[in-house]
Protein backbone atom coordinates (compact mmCIF):
# COMPACT_ATOMS: atom_id res chain seq x y z
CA UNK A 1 2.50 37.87 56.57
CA UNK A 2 0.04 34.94 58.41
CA UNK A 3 -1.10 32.57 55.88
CA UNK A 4 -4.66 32.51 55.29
CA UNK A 5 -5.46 30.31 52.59
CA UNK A 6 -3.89 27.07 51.23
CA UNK A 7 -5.10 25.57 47.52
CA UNK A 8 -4.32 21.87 47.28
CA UNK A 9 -4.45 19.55 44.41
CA UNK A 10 -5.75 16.49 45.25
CA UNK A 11 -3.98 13.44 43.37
CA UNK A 12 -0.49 12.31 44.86
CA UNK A 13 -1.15 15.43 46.93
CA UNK A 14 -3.60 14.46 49.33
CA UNK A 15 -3.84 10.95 48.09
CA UNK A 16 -2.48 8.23 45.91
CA UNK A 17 -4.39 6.52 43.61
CA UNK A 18 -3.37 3.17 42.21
CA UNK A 19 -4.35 4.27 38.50
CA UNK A 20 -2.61 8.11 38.61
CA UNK A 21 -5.82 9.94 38.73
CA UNK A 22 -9.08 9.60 40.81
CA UNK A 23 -10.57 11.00 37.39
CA UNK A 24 -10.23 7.20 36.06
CA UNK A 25 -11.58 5.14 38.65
CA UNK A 26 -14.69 3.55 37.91
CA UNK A 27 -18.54 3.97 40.11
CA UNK A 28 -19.51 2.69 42.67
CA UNK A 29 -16.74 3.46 44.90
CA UNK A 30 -17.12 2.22 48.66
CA UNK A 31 -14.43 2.82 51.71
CA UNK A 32 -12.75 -0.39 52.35
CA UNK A 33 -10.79 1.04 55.65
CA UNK A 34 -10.87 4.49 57.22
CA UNK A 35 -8.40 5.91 54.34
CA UNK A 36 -8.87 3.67 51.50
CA UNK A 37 -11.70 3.97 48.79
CA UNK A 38 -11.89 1.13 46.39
CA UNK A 39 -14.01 1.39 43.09
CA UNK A 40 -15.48 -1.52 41.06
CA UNK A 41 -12.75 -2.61 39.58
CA UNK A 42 -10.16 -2.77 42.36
CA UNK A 43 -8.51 -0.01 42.05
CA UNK A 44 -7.80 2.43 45.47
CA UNK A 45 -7.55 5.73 46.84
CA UNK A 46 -5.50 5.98 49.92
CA UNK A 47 -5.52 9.11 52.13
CA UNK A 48 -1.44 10.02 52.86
CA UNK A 49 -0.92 9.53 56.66
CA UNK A 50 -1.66 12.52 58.83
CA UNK A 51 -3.54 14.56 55.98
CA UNK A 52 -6.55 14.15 58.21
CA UNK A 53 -4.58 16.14 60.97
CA UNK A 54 -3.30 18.60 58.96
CA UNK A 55 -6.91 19.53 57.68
CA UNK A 56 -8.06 20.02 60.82
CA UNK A 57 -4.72 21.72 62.79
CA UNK A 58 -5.05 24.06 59.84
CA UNK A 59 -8.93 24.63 60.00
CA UNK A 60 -8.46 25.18 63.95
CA UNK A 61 -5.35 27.92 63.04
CA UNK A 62 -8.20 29.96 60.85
CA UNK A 63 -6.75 29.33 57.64
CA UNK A 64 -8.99 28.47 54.85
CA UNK A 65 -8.48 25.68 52.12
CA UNK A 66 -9.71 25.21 48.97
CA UNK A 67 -9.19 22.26 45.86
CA UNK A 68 -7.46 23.04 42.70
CA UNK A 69 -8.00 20.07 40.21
CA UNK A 70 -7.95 18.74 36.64
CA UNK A 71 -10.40 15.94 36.75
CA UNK A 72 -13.59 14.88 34.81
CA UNK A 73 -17.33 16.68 35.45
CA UNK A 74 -19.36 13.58 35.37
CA UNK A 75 -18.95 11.61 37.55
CA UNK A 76 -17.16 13.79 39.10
CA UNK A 77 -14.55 11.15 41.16
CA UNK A 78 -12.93 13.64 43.31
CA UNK A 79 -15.80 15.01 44.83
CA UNK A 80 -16.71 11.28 45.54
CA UNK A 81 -13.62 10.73 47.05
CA UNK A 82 -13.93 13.63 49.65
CA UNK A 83 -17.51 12.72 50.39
CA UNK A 84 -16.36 8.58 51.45
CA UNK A 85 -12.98 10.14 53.06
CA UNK A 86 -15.72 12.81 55.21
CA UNK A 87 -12.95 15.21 54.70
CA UNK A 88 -15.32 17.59 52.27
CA UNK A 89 -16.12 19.98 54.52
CA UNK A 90 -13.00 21.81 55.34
CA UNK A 91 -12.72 22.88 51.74
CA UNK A 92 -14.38 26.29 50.17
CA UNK A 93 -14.97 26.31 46.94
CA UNK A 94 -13.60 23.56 45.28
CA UNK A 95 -12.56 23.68 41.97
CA UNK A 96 -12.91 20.22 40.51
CA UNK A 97 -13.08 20.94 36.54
CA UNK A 98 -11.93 20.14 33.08
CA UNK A 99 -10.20 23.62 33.23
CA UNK A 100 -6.36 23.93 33.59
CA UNK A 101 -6.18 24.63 37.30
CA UNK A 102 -4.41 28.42 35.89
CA UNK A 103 -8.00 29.05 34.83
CA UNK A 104 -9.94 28.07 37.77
C-alpha cells in the first residue's frame, strides 16, 4: 500500500529547540542562519539537517504532510517557526493546538 500521507510533530522531530518546546520561546523571533531561528532571549530553533530535502523529495513523490502538535494558541510559536524556516507550505492542515494531538 503507497504511502500517501505523513503527520509529523514538530519539536525534536523536525527541529531542536534549546528550551524543549518552540511553545516557550519568547517574540520576536528572527532567523539568524538559513536553519536557525533565535527569539529575544537567545534561545534557538535549529532545522535537523536534510529535513528541508525530505519535505520536498516527499512533496515531489505526491505524498501529503500535515503537523500534529501540542503547543500554545497565542502566539502561536510553531506556526512562527515554519513561516522564518519558509518550510510552511508543504503542510495541509496543520494542527498546532492545546489539544492532545489524539484529539486533533
Amino acid at each position: 500500500m503507497p504511502i500517501k500521507l505523513v503527520v509529523f510533530d514538530v519539536d525534536n522531530t523536525l527541529w531542536q529547540v534549546s528550551i524543549t518546546y518552540a511553545s516557550f520561546l519568547k517574540p520576536p523571533l528572527r532567523i539568524i542562519k538559513t536553519d536557525v531561528i533565535s527569539d529575544s532571549q537567545g534561545e534557538t530553533v535549529k532545522l535537523f539537517p536534510g529535513i528541508r530535502e525530505m519535505l520536498k523529495s516527499l512533496q515531489e513523490k505526491g505524498i501529503l504532510m500535515s503537523i500534529a502538535s501540542l503547543n500554545d494558541p497565542e502566539p502561536n510559536m510553531v506556526t512562527e517557526c515554519f513561516k522564518l524556516f519558509k518550510i510552511n507550505y508543504y503542510f495541509i492542515h496543520p494542527q498546532v493546538t492545546t489539544r492532545a494531538k489524539t484529539e486533533t
